[in-house]
PDB file of N, CA and C in Angstrom:
ATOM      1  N   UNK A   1      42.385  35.925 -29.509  1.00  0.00           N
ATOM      2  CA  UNK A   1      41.447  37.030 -29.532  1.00  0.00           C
ATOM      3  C   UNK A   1      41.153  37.403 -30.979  1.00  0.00           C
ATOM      4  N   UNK A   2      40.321  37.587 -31.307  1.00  0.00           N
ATOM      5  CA  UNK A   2      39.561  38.136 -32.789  1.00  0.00           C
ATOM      6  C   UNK A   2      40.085  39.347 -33.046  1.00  0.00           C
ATOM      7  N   UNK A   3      40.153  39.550 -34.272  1.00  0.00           N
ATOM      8  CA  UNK A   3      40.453  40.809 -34.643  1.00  0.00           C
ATOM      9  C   UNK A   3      39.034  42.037 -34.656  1.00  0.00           C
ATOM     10  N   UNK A   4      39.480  43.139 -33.937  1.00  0.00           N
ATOM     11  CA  UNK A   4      39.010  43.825 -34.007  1.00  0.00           C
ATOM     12  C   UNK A   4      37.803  44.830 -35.613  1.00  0.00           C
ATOM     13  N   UNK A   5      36.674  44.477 -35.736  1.00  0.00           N
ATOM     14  CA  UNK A   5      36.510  45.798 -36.522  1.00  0.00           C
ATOM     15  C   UNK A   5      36.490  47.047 -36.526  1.00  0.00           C
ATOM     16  N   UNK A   6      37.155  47.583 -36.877  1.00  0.00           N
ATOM     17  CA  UNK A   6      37.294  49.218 -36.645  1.00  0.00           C
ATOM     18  C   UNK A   6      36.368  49.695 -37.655  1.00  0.00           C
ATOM     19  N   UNK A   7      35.745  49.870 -38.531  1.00  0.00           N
ATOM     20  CA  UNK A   7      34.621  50.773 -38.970  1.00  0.00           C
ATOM     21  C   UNK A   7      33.501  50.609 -37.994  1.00  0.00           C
ATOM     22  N   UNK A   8      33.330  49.308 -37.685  1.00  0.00           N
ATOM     23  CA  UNK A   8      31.859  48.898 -36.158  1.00  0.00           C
ATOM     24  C   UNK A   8      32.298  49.597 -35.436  1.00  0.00           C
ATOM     25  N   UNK A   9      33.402  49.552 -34.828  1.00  0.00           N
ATOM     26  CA  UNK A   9      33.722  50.048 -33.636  1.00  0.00           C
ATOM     27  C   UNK A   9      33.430  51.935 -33.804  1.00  0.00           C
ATOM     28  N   UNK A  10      34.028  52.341 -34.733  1.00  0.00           N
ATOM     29  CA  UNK A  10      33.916  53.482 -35.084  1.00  0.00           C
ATOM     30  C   UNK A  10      32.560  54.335 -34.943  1.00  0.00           C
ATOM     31  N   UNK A  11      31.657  53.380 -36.134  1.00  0.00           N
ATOM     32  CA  UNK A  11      30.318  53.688 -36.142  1.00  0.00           C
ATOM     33  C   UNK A  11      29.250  53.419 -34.829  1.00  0.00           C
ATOM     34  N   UNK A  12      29.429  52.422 -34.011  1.00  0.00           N
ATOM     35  CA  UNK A  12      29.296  52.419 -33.018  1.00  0.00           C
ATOM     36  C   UNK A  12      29.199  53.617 -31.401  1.00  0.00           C
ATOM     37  N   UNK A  13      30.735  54.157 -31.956  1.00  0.00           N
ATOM     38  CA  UNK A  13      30.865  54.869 -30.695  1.00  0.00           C
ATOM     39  C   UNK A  13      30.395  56.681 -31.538  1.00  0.00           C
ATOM     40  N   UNK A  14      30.344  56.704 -32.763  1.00  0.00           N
ATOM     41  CA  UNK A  14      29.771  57.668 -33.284  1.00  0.00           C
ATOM     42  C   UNK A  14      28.094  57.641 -32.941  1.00  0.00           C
ATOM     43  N   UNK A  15      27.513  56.416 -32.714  1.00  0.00           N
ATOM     44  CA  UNK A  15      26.111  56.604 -32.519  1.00  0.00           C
ATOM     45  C   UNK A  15      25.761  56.783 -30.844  1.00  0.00           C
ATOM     46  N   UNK A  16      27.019  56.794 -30.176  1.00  0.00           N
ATOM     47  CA  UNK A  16      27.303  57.057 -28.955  1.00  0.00           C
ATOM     48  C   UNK A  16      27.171  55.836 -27.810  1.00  0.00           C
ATOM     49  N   UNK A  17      27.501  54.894 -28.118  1.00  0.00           N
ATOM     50  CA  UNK A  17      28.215  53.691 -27.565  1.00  0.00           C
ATOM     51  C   UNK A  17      29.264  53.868 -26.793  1.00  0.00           C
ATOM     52  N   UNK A  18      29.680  53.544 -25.661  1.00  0.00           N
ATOM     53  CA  UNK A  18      30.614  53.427 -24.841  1.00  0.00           C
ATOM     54  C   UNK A  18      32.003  52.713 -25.808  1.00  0.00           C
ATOM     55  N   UNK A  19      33.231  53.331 -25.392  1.00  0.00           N
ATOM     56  CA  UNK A  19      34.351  52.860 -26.487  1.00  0.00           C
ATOM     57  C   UNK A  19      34.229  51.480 -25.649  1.00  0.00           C
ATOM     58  N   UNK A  20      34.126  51.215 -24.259  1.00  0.00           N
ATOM     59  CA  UNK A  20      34.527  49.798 -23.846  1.00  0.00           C
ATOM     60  C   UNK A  20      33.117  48.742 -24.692  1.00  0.00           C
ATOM     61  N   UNK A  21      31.747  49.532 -24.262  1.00  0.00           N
ATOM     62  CA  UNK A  21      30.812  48.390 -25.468  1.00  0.00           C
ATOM     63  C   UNK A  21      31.181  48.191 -26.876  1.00  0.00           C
ATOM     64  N   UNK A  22      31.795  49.344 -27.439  1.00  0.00           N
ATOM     65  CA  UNK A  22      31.824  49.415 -28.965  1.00  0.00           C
ATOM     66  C   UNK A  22      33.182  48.425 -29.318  1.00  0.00           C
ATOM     67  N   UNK A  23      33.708  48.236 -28.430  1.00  0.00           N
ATOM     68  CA  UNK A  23      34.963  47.058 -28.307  1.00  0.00           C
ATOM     69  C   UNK A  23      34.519  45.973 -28.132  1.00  0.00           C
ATOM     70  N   UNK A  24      33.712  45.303 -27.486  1.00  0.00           N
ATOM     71  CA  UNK A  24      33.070  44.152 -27.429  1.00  0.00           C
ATOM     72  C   UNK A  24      31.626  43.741 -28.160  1.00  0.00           C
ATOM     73  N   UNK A  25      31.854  45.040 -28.863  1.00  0.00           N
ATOM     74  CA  UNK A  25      30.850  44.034 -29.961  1.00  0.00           C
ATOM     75  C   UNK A  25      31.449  44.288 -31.357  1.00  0.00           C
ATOM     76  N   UNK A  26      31.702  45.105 -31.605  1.00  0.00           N
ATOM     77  CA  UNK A  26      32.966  44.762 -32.473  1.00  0.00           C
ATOM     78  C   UNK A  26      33.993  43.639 -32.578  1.00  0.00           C
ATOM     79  N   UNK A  27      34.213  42.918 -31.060  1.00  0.00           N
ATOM     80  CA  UNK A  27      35.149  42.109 -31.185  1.00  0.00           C
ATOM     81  C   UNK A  27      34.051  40.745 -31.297  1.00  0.00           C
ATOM     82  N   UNK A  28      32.984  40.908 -30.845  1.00  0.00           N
ATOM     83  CA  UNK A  28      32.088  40.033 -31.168  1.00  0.00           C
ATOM     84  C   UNK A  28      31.528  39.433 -32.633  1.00  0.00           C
ATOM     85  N   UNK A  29      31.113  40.990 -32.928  1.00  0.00           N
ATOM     86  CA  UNK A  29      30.948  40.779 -34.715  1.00  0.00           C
ATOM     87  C   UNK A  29      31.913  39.652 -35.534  1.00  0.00           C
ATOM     88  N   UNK A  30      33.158  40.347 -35.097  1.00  0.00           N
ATOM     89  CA  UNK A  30      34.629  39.707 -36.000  1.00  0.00           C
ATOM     90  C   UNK A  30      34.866  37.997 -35.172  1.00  0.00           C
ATOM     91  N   UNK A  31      34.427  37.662 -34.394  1.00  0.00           N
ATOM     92  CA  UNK A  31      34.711  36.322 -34.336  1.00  0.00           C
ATOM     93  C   UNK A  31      33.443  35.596 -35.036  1.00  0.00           C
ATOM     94  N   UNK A  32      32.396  35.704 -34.561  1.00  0.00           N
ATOM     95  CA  UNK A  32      31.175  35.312 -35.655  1.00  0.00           C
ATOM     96  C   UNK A  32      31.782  35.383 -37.403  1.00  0.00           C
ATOM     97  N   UNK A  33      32.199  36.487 -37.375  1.00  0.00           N
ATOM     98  CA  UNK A  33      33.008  36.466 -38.660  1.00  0.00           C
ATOM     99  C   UNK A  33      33.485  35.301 -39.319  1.00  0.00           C
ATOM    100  N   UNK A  34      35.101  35.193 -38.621  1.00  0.00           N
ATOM    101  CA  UNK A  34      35.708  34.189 -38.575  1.00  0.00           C
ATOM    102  C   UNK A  34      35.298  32.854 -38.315  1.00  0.00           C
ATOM    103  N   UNK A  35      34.205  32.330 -37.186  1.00  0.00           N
ATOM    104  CA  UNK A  35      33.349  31.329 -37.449  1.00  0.00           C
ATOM    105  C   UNK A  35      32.738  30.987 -38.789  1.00  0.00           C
ATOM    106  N   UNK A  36      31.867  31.954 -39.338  1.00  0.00           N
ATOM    107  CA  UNK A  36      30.820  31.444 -40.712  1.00  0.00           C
ATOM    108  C   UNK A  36      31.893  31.182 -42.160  1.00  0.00           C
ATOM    109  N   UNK A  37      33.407  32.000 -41.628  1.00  0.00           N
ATOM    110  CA  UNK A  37      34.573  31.552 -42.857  1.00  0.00           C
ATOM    111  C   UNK A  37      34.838  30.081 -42.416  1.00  0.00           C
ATOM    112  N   UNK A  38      35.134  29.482 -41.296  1.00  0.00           N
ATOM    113  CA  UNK A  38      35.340  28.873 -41.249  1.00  0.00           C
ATOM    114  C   UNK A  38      34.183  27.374 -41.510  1.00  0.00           C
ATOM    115  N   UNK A  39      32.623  28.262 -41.123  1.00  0.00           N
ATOM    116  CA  UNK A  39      32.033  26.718 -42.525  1.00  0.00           C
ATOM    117  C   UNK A  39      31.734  27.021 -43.092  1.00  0.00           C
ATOM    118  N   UNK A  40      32.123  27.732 -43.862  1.00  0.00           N
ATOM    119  CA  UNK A  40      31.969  28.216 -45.121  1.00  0.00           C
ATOM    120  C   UNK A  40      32.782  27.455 -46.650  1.00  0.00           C
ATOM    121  N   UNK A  41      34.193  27.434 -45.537  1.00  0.00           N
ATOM    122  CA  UNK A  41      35.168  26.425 -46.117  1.00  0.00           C
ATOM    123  C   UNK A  41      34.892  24.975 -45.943  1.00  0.00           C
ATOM    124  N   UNK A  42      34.238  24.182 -44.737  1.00  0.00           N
ATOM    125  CA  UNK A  42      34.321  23.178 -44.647  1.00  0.00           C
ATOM    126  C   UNK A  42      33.064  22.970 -45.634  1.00  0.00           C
ATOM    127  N   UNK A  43      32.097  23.438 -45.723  1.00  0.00           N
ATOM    128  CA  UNK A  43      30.920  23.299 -46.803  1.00  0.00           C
ATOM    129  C   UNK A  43      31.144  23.612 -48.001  1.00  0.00           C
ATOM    130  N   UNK A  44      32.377  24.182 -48.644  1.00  0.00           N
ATOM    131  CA  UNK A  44      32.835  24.064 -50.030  1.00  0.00           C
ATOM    132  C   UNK A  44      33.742  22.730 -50.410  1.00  0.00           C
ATOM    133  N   UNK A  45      34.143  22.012 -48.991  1.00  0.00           N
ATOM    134  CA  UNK A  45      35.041  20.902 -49.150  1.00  0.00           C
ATOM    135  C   UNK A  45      33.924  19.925 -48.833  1.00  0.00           C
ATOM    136  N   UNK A  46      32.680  20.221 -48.447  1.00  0.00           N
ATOM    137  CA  UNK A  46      31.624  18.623 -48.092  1.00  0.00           C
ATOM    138  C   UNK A  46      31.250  18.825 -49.801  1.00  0.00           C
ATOM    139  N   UNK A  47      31.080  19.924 -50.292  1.00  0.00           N
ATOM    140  CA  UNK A  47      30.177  19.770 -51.471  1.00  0.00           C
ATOM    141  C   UNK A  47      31.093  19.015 -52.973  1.00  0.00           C
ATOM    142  N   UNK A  48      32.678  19.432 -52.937  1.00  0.00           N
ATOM    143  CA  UNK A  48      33.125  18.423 -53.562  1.00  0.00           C
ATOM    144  C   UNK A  48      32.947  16.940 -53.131  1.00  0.00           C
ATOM    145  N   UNK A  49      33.003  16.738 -51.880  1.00  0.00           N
ATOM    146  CA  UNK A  49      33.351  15.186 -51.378  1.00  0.00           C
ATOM    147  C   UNK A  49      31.854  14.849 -52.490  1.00  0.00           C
ATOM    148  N   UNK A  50      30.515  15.221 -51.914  1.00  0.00           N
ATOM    149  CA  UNK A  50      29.070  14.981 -52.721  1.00  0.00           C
ATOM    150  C   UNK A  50      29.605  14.602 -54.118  1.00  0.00           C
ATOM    151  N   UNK A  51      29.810  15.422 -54.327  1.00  0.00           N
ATOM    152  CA  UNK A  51      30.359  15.721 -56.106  1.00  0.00           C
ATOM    153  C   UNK A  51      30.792  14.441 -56.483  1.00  0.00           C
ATOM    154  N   UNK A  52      32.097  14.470 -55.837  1.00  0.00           N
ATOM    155  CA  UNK A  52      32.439  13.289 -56.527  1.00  0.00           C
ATOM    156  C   UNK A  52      32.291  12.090 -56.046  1.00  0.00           C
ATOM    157  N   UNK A  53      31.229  11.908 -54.974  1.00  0.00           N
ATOM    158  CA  UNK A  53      30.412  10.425 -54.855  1.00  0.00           C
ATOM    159  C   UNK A  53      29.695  10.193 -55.741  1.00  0.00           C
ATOM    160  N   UNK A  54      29.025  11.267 -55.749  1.00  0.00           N
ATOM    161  CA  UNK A  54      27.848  11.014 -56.969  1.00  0.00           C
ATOM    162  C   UNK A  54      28.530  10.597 -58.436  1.00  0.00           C
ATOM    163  N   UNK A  55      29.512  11.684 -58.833  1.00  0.00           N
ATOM    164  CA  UNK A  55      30.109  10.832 -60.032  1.00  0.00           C
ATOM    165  C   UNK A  55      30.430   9.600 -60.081  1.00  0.00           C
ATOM    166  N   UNK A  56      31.166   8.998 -58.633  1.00  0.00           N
ATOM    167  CA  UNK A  56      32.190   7.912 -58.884  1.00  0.00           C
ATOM    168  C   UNK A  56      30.542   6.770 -58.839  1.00  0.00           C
ATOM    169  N   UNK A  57      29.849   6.541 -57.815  1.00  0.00           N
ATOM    170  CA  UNK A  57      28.422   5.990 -57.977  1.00  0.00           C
ATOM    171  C   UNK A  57      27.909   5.735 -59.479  1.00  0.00           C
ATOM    172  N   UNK A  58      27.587   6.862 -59.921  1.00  0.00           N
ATOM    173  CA  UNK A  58      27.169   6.599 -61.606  1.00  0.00           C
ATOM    174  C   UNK A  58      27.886   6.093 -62.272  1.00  0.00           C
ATOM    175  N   UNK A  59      29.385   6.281 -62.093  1.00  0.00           N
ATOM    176  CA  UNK A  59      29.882   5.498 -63.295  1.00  0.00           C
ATOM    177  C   UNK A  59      29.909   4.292 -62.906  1.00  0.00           C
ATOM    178  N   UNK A  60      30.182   3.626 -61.700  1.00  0.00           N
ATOM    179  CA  UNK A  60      29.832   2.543 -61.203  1.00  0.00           C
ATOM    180  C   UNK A  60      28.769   1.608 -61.716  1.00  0.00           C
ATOM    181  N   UNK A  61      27.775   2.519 -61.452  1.00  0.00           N
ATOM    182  CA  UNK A  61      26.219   1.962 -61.795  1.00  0.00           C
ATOM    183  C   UNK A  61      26.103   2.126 -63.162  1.00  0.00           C
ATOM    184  N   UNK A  62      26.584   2.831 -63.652  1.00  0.00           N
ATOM    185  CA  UNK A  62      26.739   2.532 -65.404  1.00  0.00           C
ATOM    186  C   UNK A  62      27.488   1.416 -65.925  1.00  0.00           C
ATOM    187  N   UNK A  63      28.482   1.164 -65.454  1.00  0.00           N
ATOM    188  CA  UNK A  63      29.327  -0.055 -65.682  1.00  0.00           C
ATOM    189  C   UNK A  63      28.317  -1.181 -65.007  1.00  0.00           C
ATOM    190  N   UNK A  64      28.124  -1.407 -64.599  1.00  0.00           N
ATOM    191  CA  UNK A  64      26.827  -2.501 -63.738  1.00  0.00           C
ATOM    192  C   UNK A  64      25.943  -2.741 -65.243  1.00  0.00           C
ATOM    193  N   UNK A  65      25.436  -2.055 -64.680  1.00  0.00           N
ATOM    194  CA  UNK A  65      23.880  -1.803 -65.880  1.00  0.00           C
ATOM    195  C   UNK A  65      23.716  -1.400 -67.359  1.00  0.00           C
ATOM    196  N   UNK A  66      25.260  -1.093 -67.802  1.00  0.00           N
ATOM    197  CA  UNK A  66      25.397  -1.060 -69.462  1.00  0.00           C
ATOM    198  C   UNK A  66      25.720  -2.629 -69.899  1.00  0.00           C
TER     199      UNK A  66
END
């Protein structure tokens, strides 16, 4: 189960939201959350892999072609 946000939840049932809706979208918010961290990370680890194809390629192709 996701962790709860409690300021959503808060602000939520202050704008007069049911505590049981203001719980499920709050708990909604926070897994979406946790989803976009999670490619967030895998797209900081594709963009090294790029990285260093492209380096290892050029020097390759420099050694070729010098």
């Amino acid at each position: 189960m996701a962790i709860l946000m409690g300021d959503l939840r808060a602000a939520l049932v202050n704008a007069g939201a049911s505590e049981d809706m203001a719980n499920k979208a709050a708990t909604e918010v926070a897994t979406y959350e946790a989803r976009l961290a999670n490619v967030e990370t895998r797209l900081s680890v594709l963009t090294w892999m790029v990285g260093a194809n492209i380096a290892m390629t050029t020097a390759i192709l420099f050694r070729v072609f010098h």
